[in-house]
N, C-alpha and C. Protein backbone atom coordinates (compact mmCIF):
# COMPACT_ATOMS: atom_id res chain seq x y z
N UNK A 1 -192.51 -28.06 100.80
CA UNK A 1 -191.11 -28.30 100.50
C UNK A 1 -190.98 -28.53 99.00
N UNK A 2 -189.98 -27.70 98.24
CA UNK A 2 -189.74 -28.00 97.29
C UNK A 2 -188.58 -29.21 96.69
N UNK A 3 -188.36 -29.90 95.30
CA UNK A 3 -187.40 -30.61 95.07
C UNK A 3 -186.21 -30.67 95.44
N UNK A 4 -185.58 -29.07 95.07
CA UNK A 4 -184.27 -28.84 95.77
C UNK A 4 -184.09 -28.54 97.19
N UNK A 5 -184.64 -28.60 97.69
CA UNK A 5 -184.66 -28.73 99.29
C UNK A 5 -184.64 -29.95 99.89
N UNK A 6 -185.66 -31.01 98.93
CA UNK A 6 -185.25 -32.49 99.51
C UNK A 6 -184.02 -33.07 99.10
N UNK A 7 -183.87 -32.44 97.71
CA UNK A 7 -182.16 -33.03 97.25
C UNK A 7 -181.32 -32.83 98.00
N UNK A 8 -181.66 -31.47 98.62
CA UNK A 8 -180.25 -31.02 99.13
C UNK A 8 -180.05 -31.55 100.65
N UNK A 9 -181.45 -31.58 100.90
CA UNK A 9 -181.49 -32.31 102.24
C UNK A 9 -180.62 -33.95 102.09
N UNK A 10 -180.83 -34.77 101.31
CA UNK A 10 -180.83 -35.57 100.68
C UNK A 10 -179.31 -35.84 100.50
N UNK A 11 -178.71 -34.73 99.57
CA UNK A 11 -177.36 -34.91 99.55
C UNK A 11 -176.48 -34.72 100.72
N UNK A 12 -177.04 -34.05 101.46
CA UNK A 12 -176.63 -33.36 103.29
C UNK A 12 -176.16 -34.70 103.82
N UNK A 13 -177.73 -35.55 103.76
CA UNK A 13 -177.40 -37.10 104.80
C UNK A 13 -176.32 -38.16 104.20
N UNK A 14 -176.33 -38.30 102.85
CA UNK A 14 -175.73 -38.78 102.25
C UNK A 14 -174.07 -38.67 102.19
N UNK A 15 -173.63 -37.43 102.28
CA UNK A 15 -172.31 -37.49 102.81
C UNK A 15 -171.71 -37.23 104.08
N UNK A 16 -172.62 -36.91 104.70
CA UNK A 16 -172.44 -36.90 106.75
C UNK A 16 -172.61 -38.34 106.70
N UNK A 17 -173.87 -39.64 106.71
CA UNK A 17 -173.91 -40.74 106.85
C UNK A 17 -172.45 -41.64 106.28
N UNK A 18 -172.45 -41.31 105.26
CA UNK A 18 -171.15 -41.96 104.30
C UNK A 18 -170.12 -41.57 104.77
N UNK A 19 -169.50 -40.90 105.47
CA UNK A 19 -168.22 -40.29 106.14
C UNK A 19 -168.49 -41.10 107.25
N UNK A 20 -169.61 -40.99 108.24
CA UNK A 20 -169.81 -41.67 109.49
C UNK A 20 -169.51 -43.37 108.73
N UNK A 21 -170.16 -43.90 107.97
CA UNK A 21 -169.76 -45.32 107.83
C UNK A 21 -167.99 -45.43 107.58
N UNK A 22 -168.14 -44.43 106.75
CA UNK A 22 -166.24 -44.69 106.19
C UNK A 22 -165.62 -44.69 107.70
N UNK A 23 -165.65 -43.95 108.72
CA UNK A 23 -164.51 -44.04 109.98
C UNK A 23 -165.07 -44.66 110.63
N UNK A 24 -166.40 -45.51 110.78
CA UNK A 24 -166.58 -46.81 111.05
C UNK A 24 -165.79 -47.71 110.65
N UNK A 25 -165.52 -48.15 109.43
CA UNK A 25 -165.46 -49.07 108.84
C UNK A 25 -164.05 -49.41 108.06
N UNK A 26 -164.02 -48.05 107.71
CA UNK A 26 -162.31 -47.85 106.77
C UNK A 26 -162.97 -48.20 105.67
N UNK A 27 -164.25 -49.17 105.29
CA UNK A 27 -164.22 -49.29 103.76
C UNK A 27 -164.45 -48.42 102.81
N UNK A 28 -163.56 -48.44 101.76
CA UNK A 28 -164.20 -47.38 100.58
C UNK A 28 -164.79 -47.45 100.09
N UNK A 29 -165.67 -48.60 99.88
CA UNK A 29 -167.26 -48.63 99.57
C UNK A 29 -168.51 -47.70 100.09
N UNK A 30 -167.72 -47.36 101.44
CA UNK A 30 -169.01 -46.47 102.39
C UNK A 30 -168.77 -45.35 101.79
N UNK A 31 -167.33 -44.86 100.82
CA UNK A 31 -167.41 -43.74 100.20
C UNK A 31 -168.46 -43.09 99.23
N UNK A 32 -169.06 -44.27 98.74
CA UNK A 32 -170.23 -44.24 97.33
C UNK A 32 -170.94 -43.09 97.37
N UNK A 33 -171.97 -43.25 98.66
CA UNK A 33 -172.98 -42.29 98.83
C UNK A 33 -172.37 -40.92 99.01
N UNK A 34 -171.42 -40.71 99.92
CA UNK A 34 -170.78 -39.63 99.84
C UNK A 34 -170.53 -39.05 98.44
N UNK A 35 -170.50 -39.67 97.06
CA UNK A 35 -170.08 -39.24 95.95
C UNK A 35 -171.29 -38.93 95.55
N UNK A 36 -172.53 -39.61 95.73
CA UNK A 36 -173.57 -39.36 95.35
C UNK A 36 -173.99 -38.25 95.73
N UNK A 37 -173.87 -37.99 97.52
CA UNK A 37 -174.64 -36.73 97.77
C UNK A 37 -173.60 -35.82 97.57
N UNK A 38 -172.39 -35.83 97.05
CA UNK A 38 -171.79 -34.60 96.20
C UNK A 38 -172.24 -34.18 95.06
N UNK A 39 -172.57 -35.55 94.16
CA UNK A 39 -173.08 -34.98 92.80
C UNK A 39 -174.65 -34.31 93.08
N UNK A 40 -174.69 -34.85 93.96
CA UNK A 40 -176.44 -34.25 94.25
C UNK A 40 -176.55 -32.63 94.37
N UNK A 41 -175.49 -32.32 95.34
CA UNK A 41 -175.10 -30.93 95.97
C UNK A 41 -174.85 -30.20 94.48
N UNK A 42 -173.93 -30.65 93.45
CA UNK A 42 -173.54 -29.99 92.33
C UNK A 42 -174.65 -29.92 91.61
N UNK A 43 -175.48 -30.11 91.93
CA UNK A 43 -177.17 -30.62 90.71
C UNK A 43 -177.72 -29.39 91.66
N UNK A 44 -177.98 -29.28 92.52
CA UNK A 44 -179.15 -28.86 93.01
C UNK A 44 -179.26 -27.06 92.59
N UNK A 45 -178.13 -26.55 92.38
CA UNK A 45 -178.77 -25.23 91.42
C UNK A 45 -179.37 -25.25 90.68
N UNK A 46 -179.03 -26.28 90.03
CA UNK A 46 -179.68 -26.62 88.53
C UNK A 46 -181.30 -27.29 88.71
N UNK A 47 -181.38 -27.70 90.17
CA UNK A 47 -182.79 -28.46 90.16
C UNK A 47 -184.05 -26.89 90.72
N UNK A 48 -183.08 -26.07 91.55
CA UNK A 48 -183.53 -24.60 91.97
C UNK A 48 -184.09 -23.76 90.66
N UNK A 49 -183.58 -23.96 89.68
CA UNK A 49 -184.14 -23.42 88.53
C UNK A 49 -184.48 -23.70 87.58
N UNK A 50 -185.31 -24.88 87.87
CA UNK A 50 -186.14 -26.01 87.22
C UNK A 50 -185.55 -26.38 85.99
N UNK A 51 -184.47 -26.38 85.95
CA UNK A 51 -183.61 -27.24 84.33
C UNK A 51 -184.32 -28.47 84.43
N UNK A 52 -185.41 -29.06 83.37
CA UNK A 52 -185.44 -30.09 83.56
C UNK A 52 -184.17 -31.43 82.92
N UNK A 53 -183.60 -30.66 83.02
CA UNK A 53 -182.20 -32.18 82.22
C UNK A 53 -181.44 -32.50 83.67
N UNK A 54 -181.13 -31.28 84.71
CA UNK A 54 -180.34 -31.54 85.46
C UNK A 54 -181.34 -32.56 86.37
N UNK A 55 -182.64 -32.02 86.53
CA UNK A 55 -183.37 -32.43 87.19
C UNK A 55 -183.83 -34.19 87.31
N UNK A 56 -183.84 -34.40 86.22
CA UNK A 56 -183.63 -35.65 85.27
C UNK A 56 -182.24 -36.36 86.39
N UNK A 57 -181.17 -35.97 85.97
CA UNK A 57 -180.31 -36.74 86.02
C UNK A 57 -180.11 -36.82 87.77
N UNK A 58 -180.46 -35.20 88.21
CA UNK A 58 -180.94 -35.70 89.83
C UNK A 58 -181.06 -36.88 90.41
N UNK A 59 -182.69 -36.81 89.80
CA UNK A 59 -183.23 -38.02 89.64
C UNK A 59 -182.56 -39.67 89.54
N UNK A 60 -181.85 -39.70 88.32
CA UNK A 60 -181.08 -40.88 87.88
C UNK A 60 -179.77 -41.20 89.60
N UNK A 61 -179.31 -40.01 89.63
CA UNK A 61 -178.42 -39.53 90.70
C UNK A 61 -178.82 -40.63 92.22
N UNK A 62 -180.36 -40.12 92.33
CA UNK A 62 -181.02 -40.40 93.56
C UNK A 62 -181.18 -41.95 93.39
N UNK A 63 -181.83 -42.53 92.29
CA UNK A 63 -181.98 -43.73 92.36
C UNK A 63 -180.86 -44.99 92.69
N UNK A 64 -179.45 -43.92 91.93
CA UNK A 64 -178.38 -44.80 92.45
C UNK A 64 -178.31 -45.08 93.80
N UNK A 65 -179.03 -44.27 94.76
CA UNK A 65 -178.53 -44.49 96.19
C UNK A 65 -179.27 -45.54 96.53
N UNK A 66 -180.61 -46.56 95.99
CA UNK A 66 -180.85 -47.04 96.46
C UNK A 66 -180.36 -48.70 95.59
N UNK A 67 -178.93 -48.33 95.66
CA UNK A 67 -178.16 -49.44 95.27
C UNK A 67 -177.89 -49.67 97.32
N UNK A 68 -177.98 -49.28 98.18
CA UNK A 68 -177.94 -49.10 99.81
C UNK A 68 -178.18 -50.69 99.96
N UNK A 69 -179.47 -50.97 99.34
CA UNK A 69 -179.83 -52.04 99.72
C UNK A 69 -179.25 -53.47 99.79
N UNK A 70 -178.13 -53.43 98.38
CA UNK A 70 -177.29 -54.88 98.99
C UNK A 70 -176.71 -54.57 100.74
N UNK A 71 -175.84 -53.29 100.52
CA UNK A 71 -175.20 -53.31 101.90
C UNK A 71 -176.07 -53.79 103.42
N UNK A 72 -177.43 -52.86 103.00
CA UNK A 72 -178.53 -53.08 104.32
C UNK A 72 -178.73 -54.80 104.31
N UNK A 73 -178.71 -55.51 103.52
CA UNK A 73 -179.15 -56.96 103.41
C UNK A 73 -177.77 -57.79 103.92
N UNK A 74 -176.40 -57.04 103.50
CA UNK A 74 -175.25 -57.56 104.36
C UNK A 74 -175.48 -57.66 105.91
N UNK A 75 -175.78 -56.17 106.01
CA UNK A 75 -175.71 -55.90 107.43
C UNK A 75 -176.56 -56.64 108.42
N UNK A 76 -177.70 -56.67 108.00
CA UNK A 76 -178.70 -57.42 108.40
C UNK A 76 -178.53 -58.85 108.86
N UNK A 77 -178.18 -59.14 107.91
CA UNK A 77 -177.20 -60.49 107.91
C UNK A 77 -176.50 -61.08 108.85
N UNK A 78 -175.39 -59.80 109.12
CA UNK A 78 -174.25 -59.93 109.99
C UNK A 78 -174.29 -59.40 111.83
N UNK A 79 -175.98 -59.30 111.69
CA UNK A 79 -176.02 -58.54 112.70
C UNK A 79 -175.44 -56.54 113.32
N UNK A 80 -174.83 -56.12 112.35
CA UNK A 80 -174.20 -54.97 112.32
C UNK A 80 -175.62 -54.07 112.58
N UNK A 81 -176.36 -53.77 114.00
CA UNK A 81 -177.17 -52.78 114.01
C UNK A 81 -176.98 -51.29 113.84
N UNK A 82 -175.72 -50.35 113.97
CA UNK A 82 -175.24 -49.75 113.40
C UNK A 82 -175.26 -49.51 112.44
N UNK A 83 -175.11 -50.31 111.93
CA UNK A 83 -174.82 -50.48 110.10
C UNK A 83 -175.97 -49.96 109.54
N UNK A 84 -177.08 -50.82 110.03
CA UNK A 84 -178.36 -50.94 109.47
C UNK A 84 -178.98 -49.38 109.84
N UNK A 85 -178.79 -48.88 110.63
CA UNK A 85 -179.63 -47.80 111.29
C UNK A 85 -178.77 -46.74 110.13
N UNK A 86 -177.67 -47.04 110.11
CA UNK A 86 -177.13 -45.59 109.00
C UNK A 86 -177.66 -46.11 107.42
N UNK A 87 -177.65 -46.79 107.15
CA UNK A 87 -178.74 -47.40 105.92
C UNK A 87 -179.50 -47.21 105.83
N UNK A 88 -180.77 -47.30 106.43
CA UNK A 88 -181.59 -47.04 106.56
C UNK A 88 -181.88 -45.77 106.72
N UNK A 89 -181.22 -44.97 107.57
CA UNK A 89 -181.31 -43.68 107.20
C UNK A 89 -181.36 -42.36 106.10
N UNK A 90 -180.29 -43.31 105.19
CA UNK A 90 -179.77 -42.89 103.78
C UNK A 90 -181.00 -43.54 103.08
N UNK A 91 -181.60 -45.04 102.93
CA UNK A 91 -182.62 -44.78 102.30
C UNK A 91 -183.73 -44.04 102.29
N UNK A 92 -184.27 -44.21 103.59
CA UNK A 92 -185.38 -43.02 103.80
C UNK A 92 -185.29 -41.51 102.92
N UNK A 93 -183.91 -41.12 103.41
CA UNK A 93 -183.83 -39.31 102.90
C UNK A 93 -183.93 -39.48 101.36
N UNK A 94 -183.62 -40.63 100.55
CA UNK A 94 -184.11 -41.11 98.98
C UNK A 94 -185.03 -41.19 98.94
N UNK A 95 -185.59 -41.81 99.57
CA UNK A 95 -187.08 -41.91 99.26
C UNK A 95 -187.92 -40.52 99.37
N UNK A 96 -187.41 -40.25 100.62
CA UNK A 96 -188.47 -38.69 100.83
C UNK A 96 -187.50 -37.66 99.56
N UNK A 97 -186.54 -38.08 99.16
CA UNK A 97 -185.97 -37.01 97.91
C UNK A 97 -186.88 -37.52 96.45
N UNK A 98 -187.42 -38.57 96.09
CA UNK A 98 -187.94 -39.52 95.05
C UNK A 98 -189.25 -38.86 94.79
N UNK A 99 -190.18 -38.86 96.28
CA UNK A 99 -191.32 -38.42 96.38
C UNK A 99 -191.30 -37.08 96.17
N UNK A 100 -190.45 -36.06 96.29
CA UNK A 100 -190.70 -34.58 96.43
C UNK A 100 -190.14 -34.47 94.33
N UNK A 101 -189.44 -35.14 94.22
CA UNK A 101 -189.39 -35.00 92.66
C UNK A 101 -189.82 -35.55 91.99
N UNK A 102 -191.17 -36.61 92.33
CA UNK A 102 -192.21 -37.13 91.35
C UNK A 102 -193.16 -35.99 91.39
N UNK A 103 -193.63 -35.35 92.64
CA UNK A 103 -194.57 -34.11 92.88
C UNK A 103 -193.94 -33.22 91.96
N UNK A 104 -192.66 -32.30 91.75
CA UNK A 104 -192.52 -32.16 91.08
C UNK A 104 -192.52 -31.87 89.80
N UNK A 105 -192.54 -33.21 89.30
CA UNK A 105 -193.14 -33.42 88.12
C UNK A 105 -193.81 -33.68 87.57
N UNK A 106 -195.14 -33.96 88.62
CA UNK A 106 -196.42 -33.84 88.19
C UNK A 106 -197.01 -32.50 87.91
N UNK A 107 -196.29 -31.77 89.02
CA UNK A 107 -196.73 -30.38 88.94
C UNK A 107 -196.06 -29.57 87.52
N UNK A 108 -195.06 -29.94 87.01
CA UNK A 108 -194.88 -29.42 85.89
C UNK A 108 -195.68 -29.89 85.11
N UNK A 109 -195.89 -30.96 84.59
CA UNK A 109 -196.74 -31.38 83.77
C UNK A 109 -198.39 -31.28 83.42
N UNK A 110 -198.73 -30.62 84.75
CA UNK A 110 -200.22 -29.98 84.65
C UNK A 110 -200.10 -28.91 84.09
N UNK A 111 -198.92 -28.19 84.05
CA UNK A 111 -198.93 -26.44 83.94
C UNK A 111 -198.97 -26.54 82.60
């Protein structure tokens, strides 16, 4: 699997999950990630043809999502298992997006 395939995978969960919390919830906070995995979606040509600037900011892009974690520590909190399971979900697909663009960039950097 390449970078842009996990991004895009990545940006996929990110605004299906984030839509599913928003008509959960009504809050527009659950909108966030949804913005994220839009900007992700708008990056990922750019990560397909190894720009490393877009790729970069991908990157920067992805890490925002794991701002997740106050919400998951609300939820947790409040008992909201729901909550937690779509959180958690969205972190994971970051993480497995994090890992496929550190490979990445290791692999550029040998070449």
């Amino acid at each position: 699997m390449n970078a842009h395939i996990a991004s895009l995978i990545n940006g996929i969960i990110l605004i299906v999950i984030g839509l599913w919390g928003y008509l959960e919830s009504g809050s527009a906070t659950s909108l966030i990630p949804v913005g994220i995995g839009a900007t992700l979606l708008l990056l990922n040509k750019g990560i397909q043809n190894s720009n490393k600037v877009i790729a970069h900011v991908a990157v920067l892009v992805t890490l925002l999502s794991f701002a997740n974690i106050m919400p998951l520590r609300s939820a947790l909190a409040d008992g909201r298992s729901e909550a937690v399971l779509r959180i958690i979900i969205m972190l994971s697909s970051s993480v497995y997006a994090m890992v496929f663009f550190i490979k990445s960039f290791i692999a550029a950097r040998r070449k």
